[in-house]
PDB file of N, CA and C in Angstrom:
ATOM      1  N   UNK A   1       0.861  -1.176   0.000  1.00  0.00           N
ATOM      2  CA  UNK A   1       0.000   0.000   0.000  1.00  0.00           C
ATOM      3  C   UNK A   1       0.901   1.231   0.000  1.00  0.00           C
ATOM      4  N   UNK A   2       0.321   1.790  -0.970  1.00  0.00           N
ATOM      5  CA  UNK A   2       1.399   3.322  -0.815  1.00  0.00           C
ATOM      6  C   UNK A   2       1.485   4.187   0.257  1.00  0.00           C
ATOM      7  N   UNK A   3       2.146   5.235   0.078  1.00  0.00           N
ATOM      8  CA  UNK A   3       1.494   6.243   1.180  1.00  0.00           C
ATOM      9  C   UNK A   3       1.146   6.969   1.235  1.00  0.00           C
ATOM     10  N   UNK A   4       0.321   7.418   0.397  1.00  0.00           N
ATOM     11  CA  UNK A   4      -0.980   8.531  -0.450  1.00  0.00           C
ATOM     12  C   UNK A   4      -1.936   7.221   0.562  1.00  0.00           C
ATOM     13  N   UNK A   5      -2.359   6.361  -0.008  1.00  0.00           N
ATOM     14  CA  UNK A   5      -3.358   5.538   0.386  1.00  0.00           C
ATOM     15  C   UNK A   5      -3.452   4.969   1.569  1.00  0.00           C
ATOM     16  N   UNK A   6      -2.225   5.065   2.696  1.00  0.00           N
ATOM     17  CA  UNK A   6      -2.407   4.679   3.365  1.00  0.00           C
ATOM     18  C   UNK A   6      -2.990   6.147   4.331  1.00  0.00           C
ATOM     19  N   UNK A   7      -2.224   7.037   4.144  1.00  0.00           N
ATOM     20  CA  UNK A   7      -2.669   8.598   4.464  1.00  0.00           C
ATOM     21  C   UNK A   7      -4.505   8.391   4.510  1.00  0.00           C
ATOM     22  N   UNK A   8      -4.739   8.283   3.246  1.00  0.00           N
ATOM     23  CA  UNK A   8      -6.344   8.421   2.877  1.00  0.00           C
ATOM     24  C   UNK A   8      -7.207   7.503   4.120  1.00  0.00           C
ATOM     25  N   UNK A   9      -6.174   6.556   3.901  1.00  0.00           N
ATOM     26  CA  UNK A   9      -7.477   5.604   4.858  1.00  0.00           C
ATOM     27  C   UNK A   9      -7.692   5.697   6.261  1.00  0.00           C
ATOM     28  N   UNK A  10      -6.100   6.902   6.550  1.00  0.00           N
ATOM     29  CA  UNK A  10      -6.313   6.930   7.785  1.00  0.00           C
ATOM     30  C   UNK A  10      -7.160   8.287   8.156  1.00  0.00           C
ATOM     31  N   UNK A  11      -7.320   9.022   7.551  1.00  0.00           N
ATOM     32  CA  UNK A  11      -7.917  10.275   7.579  1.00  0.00           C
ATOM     33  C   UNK A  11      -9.094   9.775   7.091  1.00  0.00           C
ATOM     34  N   UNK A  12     -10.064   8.931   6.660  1.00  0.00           N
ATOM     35  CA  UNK A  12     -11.231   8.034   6.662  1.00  0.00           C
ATOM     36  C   UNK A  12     -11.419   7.282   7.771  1.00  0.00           C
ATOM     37  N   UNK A  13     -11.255   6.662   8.475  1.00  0.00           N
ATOM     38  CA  UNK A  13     -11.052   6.104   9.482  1.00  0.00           C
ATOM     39  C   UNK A  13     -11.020   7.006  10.416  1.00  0.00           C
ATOM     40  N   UNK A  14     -10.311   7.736  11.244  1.00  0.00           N
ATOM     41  CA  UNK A  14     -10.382   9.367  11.611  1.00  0.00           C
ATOM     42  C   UNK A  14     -11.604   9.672  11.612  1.00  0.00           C
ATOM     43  N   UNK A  15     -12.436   9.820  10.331  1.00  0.00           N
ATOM     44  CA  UNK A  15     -13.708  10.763  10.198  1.00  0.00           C
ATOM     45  C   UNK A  15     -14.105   9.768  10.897  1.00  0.00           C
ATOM     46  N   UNK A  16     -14.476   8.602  10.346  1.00  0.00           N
ATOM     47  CA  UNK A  16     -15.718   8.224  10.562  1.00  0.00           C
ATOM     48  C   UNK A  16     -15.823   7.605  12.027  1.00  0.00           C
ATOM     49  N   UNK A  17     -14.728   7.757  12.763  1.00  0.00           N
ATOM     50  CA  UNK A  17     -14.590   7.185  14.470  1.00  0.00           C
ATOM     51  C   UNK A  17     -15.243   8.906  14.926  1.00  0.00           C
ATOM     52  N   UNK A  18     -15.183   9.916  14.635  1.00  0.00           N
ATOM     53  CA  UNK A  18     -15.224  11.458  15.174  1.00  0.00           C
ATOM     54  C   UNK A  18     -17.102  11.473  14.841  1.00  0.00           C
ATOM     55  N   UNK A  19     -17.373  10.748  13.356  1.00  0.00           N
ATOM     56  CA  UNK A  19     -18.950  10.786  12.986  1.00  0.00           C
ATOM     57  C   UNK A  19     -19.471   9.897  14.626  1.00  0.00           C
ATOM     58  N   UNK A  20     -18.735   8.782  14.539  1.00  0.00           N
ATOM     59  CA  UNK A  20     -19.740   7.825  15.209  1.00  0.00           C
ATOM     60  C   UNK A  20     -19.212   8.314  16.925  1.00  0.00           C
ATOM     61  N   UNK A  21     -18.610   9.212  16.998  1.00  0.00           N
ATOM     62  CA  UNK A  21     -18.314   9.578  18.299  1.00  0.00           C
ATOM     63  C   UNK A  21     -18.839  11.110  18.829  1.00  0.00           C
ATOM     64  N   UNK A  22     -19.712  11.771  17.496  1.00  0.00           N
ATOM     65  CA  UNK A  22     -20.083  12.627  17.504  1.00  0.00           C
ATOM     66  C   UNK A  22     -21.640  12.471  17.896  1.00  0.00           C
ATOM     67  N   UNK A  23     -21.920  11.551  17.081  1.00  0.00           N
ATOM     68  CA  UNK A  23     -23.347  11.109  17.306  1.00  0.00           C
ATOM     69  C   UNK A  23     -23.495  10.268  18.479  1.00  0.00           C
ATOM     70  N   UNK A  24     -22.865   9.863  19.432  1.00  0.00           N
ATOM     71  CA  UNK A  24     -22.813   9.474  20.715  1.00  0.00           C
ATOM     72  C   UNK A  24     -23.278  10.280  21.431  1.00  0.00           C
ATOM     73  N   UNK A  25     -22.298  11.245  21.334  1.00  0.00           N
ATOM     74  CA  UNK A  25     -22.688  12.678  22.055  1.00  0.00           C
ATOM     75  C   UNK A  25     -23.684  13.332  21.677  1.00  0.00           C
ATOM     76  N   UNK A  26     -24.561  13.321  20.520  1.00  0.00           N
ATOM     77  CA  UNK A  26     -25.854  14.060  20.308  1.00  0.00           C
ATOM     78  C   UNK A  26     -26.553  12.898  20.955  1.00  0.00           C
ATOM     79  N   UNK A  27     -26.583  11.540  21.082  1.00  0.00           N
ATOM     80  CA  UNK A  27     -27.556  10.935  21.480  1.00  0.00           C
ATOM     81  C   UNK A  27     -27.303  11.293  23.115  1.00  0.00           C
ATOM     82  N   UNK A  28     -26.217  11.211  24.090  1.00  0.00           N
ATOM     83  CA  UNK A  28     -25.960  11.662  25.340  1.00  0.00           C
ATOM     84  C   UNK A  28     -27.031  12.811  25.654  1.00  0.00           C
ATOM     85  N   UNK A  29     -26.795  14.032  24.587  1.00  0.00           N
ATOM     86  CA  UNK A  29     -27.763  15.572  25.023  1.00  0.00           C
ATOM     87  C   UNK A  29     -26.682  16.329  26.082  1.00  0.00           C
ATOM     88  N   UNK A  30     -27.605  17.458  25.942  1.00  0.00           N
ATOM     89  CA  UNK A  30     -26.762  18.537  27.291  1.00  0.00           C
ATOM     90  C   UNK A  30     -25.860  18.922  26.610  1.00  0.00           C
ATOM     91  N   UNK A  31     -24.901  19.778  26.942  1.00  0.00           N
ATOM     92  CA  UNK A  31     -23.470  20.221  26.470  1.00  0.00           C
ATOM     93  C   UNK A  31     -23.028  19.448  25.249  1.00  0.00           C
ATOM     94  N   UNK A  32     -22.758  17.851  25.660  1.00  0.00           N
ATOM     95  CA  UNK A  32     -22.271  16.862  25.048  1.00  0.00           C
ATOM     96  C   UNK A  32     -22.700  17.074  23.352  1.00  0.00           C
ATOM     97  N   UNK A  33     -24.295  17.182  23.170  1.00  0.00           N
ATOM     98  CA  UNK A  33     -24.713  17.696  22.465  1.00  0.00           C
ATOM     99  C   UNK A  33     -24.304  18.264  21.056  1.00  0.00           C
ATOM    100  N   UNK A  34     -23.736  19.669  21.803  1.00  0.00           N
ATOM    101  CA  UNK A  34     -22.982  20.656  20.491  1.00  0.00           C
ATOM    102  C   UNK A  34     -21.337  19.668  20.164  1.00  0.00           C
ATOM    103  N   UNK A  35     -20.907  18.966  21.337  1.00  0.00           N
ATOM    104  CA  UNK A  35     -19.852  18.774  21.003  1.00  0.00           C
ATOM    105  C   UNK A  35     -19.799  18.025  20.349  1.00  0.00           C
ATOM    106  N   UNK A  36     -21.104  17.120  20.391  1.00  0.00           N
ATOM    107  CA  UNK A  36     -21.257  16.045  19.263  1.00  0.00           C
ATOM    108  C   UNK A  36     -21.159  15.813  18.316  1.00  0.00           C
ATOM    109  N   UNK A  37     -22.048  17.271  17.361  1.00  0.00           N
ATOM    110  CA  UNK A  37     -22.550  17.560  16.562  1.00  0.00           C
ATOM    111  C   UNK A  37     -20.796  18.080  15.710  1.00  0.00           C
ATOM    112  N   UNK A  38     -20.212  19.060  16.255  1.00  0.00           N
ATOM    113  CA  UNK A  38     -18.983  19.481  15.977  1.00  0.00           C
ATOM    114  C   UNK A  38     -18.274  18.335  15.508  1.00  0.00           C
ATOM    115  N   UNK A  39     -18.193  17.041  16.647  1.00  0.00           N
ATOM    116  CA  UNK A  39     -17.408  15.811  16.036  1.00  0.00           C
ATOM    117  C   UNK A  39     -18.308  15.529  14.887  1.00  0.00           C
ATOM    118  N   UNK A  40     -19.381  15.395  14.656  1.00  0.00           N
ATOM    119  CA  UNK A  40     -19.925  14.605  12.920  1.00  0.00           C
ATOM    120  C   UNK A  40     -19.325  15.474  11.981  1.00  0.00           C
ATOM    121  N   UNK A  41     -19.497  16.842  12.296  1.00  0.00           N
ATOM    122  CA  UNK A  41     -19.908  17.658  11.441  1.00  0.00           C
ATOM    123  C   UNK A  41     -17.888  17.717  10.949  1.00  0.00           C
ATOM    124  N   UNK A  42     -16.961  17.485  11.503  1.00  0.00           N
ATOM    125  CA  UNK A  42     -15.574  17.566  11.158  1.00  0.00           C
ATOM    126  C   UNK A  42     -15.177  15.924  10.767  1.00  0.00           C
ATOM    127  N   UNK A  43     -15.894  15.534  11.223  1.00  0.00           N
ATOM    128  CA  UNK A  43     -15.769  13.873  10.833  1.00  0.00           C
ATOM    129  C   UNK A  43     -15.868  13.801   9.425  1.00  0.00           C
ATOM    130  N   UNK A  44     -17.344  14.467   8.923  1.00  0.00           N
ATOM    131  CA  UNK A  44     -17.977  14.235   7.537  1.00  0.00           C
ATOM    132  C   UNK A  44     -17.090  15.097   6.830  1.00  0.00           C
ATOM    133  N   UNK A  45     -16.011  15.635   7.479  1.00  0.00           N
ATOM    134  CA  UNK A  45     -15.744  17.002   6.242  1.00  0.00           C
ATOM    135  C   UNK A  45     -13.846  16.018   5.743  1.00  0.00           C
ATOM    136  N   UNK A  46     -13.659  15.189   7.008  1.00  0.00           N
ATOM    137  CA  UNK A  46     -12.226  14.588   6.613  1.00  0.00           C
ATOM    138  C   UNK A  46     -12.712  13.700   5.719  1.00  0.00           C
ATOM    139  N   UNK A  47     -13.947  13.102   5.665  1.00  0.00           N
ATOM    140  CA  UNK A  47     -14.052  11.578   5.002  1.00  0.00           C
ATOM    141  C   UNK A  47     -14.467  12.382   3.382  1.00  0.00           C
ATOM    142  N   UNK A  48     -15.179  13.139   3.478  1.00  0.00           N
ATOM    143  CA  UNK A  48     -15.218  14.107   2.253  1.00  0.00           C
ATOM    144  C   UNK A  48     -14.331  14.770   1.545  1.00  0.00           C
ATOM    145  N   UNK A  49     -13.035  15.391   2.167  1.00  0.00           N
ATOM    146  CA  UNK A  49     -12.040  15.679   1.505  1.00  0.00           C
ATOM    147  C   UNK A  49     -11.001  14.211   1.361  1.00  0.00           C
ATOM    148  N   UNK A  50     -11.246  13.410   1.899  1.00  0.00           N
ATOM    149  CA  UNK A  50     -10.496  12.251   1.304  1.00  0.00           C
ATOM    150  C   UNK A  50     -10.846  11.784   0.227  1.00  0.00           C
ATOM    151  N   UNK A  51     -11.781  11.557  -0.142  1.00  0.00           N
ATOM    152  CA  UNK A  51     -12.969  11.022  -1.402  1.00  0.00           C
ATOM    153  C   UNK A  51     -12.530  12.356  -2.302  1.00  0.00           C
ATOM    154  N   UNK A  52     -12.744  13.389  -2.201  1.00  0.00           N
ATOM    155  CA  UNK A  52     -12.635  14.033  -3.136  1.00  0.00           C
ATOM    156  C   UNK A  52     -11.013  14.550  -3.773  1.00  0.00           C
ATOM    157  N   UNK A  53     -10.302  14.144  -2.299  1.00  0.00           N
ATOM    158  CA  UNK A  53      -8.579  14.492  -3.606  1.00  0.00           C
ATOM    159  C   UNK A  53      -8.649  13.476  -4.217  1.00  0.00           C
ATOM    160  N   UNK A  54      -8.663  12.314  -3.899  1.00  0.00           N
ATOM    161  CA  UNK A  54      -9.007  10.873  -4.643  1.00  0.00           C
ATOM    162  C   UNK A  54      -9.008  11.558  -6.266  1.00  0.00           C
ATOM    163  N   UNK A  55     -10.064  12.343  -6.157  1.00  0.00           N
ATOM    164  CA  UNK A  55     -10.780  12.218  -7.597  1.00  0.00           C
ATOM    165  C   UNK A  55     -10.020  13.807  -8.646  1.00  0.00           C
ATOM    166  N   UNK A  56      -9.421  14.805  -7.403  1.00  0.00           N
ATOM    167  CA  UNK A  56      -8.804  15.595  -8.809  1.00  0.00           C
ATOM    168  C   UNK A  56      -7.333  15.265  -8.743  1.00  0.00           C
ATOM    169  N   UNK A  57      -7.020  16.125  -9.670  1.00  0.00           N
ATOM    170  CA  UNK A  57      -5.382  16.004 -10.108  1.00  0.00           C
ATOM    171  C   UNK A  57      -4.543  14.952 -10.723  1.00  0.00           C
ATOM    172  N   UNK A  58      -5.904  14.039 -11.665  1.00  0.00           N
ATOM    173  CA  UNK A  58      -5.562  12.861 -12.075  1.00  0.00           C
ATOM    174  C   UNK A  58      -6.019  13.033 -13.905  1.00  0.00           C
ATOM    175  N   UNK A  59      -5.050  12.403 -13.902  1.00  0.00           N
ATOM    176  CA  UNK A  59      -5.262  12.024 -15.654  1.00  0.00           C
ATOM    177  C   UNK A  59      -6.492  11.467 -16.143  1.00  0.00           C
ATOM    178  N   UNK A  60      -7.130  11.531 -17.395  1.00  0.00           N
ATOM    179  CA  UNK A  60      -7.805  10.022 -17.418  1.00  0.00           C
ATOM    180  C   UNK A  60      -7.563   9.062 -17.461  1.00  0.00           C
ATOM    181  N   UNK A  61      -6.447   8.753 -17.686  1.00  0.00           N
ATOM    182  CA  UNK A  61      -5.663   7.226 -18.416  1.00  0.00           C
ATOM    183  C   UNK A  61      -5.288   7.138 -16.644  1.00  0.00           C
ATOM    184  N   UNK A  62      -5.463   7.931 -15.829  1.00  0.00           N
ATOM    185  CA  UNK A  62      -5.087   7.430 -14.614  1.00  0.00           C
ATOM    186  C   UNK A  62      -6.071   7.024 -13.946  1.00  0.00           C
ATOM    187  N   UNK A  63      -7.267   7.820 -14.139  1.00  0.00           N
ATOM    188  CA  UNK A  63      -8.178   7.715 -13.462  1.00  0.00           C
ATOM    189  C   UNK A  63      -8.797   6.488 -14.014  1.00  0.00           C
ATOM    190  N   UNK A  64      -8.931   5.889 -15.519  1.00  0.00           N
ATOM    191  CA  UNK A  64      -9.245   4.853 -15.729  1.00  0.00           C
ATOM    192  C   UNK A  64      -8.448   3.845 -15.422  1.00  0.00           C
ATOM    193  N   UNK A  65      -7.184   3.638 -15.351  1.00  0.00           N
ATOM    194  CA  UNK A  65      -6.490   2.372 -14.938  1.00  0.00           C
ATOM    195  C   UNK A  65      -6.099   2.157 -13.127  1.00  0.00           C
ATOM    196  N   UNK A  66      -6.771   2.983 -12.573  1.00  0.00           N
ATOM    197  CA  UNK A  66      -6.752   3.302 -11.121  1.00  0.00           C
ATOM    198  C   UNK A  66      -4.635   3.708 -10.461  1.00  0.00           C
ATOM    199  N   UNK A  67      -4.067   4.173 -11.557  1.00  0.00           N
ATOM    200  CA  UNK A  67      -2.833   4.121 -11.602  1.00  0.00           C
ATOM    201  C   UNK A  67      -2.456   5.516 -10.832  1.00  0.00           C
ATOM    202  N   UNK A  68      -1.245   5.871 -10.774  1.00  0.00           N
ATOM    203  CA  UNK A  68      -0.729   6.961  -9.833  1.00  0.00           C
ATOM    204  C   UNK A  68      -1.349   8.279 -10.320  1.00  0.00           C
ATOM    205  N   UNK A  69      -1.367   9.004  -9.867  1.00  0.00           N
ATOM    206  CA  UNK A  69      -1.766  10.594 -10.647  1.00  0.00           C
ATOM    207  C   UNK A  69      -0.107  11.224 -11.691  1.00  0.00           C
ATOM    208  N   UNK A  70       1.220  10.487 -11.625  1.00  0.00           N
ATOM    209  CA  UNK A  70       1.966  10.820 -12.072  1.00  0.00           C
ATOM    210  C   UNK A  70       2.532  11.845 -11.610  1.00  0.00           C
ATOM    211  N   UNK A  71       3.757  12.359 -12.171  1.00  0.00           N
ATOM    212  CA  UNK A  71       4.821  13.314 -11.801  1.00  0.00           C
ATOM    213  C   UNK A  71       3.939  14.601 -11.943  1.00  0.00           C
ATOM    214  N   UNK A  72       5.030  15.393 -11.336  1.00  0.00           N
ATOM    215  CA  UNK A  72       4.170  16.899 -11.461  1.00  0.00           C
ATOM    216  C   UNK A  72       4.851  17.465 -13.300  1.00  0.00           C
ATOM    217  N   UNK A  73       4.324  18.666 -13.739  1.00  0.00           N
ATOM    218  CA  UNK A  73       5.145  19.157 -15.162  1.00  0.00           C
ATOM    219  C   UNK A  73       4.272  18.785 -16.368  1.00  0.00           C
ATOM    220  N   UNK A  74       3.134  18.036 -16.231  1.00  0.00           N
ATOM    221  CA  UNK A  74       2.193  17.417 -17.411  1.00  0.00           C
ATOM    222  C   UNK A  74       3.173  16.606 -18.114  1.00  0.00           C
ATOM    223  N   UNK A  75       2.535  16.606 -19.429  1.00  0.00           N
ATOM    224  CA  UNK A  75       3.016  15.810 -20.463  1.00  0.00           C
ATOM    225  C   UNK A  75       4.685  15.519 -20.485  1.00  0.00           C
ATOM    226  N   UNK A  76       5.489  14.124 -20.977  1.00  0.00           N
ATOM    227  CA  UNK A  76       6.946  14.937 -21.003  1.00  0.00           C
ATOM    228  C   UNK A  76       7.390  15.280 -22.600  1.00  0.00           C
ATOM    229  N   UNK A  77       8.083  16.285 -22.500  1.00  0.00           N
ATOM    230  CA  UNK A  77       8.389  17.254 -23.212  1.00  0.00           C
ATOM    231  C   UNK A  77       8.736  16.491 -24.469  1.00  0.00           C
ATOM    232  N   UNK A  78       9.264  15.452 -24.378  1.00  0.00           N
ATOM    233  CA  UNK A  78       9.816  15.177 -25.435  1.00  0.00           C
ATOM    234  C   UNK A  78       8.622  13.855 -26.444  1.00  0.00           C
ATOM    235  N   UNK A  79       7.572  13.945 -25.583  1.00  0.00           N
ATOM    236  CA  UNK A  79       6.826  12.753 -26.160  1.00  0.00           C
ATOM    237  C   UNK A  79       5.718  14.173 -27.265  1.00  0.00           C
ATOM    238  N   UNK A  80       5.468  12.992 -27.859  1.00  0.00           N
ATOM    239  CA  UNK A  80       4.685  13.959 -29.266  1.00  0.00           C
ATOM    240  C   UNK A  80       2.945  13.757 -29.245  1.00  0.00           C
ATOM    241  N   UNK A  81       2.332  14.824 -28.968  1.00  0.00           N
ATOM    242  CA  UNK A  81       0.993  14.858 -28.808  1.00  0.00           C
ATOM    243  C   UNK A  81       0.372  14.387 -30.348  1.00  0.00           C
ATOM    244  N   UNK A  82      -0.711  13.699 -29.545  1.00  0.00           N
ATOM    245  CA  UNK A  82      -1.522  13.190 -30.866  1.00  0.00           C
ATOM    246  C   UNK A  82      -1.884  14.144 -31.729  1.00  0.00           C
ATOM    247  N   UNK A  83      -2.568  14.306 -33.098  1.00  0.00           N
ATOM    248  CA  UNK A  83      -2.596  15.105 -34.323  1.00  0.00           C
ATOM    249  C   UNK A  83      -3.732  16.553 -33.939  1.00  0.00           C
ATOM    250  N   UNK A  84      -5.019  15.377 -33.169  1.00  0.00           N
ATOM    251  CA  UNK A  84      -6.045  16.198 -32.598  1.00  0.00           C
ATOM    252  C   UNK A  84      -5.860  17.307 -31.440  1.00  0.00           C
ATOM    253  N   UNK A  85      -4.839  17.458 -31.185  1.00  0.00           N
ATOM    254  CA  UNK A  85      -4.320  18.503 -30.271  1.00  0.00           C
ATOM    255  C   UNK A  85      -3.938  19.742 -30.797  1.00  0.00           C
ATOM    256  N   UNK A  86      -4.622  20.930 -29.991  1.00  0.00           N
ATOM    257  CA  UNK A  86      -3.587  22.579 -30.702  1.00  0.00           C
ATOM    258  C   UNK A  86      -3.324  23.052 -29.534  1.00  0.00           C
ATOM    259  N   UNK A  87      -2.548  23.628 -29.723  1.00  0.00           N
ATOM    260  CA  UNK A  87      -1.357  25.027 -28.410  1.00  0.00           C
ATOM    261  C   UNK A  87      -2.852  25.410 -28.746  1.00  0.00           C
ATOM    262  N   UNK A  88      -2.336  26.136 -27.449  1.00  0.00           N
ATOM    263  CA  UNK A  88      -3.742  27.320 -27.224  1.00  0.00           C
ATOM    264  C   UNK A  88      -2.571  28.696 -26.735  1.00  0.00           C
ATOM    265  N   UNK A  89      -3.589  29.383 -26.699  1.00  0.00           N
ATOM    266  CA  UNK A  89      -2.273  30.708 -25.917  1.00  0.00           C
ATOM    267  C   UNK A  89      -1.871  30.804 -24.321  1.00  0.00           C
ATOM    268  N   UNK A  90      -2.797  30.061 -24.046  1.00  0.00           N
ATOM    269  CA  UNK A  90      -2.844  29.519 -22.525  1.00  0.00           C
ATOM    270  C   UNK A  90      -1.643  29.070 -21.599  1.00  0.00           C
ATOM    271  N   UNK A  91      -0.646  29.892 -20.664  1.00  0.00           N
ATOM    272  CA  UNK A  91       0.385  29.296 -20.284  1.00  0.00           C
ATOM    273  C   UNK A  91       0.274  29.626 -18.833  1.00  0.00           C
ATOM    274  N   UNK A  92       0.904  28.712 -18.029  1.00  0.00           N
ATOM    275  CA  UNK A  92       0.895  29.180 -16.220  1.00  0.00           C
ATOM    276  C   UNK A  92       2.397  28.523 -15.773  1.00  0.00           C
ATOM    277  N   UNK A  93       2.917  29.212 -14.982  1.00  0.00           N
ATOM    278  CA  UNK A  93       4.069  28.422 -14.136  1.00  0.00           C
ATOM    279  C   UNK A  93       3.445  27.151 -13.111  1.00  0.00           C
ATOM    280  N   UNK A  94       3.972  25.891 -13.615  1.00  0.00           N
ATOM    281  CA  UNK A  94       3.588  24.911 -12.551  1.00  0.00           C
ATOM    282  C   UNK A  94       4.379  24.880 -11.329  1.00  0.00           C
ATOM    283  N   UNK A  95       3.089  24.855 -10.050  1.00  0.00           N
ATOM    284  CA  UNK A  95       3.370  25.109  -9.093  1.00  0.00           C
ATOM    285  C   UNK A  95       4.629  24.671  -8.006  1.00  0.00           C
ATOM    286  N   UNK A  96       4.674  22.950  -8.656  1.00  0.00           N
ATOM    287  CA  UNK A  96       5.446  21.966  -8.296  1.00  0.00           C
ATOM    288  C   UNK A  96       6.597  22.016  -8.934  1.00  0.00           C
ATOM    289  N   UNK A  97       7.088  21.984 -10.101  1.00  0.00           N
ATOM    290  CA  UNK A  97       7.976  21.731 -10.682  1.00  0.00           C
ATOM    291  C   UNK A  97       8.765  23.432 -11.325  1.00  0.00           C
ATOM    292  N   UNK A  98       7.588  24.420 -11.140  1.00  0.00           N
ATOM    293  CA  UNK A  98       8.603  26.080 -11.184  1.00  0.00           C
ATOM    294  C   UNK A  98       8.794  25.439 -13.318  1.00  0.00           C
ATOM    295  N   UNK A  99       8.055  24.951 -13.810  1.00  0.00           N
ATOM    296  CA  UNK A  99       8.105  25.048 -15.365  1.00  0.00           C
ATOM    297  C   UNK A  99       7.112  25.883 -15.859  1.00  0.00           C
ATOM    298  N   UNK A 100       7.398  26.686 -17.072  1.00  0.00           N
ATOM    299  CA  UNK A 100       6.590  27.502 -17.669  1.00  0.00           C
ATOM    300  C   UNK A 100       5.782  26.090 -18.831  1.00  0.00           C
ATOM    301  N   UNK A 101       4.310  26.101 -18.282  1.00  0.00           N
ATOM    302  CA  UNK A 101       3.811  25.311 -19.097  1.00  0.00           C
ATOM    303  C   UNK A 101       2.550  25.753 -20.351  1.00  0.00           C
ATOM    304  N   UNK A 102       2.288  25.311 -21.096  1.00  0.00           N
ATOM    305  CA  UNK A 102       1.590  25.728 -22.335  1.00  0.00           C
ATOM    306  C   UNK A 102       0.582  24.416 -22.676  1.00  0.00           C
ATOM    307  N   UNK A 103      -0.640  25.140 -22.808  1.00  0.00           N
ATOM    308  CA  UNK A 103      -1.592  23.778 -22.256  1.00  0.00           C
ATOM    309  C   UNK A 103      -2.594  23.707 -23.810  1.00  0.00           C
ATOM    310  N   UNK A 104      -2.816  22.321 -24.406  1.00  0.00           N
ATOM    311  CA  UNK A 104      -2.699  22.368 -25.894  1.00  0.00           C
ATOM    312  C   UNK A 104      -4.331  21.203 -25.283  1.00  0.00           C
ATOM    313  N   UNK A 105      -5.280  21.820 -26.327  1.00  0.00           N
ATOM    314  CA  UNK A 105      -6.745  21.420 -26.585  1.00  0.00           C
ATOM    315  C   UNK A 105      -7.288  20.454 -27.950  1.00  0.00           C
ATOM    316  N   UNK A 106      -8.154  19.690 -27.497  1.00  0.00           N
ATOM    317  CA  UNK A 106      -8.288  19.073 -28.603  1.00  0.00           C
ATOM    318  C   UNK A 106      -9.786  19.813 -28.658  1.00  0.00           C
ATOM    319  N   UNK A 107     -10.126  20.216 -29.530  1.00  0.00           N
ATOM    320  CA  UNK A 107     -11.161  21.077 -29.582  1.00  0.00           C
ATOM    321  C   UNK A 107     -12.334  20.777 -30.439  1.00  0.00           C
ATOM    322  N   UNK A 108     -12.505  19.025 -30.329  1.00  0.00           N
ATOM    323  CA  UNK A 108     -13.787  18.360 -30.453  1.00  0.00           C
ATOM    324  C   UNK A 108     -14.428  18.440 -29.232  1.00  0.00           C
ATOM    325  N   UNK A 109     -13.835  17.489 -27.991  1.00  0.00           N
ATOM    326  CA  UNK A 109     -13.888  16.749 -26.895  1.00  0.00           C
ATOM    327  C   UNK A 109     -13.639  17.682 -25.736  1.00  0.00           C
ATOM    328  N   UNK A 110     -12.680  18.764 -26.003  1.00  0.00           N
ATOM    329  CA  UNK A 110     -12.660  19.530 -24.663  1.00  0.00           C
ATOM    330  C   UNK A 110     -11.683  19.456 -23.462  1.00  0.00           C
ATOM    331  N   UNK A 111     -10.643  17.945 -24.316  1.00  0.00           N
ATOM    332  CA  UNK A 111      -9.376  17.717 -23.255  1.00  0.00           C
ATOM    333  C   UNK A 111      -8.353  18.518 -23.855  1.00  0.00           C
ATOM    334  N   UNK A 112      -7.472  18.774 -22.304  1.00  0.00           N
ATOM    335  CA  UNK A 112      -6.725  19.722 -21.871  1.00  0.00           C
ATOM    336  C   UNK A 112      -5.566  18.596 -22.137  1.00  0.00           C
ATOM    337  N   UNK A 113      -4.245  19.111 -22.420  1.00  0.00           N
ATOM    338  CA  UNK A 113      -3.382  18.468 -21.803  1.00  0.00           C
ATOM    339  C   UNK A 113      -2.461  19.484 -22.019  1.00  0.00           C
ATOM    340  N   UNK A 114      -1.025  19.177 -20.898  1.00  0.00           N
ATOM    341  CA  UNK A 114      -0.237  20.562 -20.174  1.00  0.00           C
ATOM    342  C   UNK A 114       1.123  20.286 -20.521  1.00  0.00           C
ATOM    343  N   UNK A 115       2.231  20.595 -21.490  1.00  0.00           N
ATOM    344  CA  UNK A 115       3.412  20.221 -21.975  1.00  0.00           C
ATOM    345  C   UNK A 115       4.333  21.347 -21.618  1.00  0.00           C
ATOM    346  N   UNK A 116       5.546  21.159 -20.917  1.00  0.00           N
ATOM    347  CA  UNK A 116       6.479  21.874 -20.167  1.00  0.00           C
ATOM    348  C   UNK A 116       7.032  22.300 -21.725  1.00  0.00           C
ATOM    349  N   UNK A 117       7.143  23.450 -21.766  1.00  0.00           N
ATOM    350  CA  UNK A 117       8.204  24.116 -22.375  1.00  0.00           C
ATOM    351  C   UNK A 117       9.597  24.598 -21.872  1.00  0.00           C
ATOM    352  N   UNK A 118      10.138  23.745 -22.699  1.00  0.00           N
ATOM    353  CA  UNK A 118      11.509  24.020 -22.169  1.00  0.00           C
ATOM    354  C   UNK A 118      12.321  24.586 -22.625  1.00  0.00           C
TER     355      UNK A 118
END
């Protein structure tokens, strides 16, 4: 097990002991009550942001083969984009890797993909 995934499961696990320890305390009442409610209510928000990095910052070819999200820098530079692809004027410094990148559209379908200029 990696340790992205093992991270995830423990911050799932986490929530959902804080849900079911929250709702203890709403069933208790009195004080216990709000504090209860506080534990679900931070419980539901770890098990929710676990589920949801899960799902961005991933390729499709990643997201379909359940494979790593890959290096930071997009595409590598030296591999050659399929025909259906155009530069766009679109460029940002990536955050991770400090590369000036230039992000090229296939402009049937609407995919993005992000090639380091070097």
């Amino acid at each position: 097990m990696s340790g992205l995934v093992a991270t995830r499961l423990v911050v799932i696990v986490l929530g959902a002991a804080l849900v079911v320890g929250g709702l203890a305390g709403v069933a208790v009442g009195g004080q216990s009550a709000l504090a209860g409610a506080w534990g679900v209510v931070v419980g539901l928000v770890l098990i929710v942001g676990a589920v949801i990095e899960r799902a961005r910052y991933r390729s499709e070819h990643a997201e379909a083969t359940a494979g790593p999200p890959g290096p930071g820098g997009g595409e590598p530079s030296r591999s050659a984009l399929e025909a259906r692809f155009r530069a766009t004027d679109e460029r940002f410094l990536d955050p991770t890797t400090r590369r000036q990148m230039r992000v090229w559209l296939d402009p049937t379908t609407g995919e993005r993909r992000y090639v380091a200029e070097d």
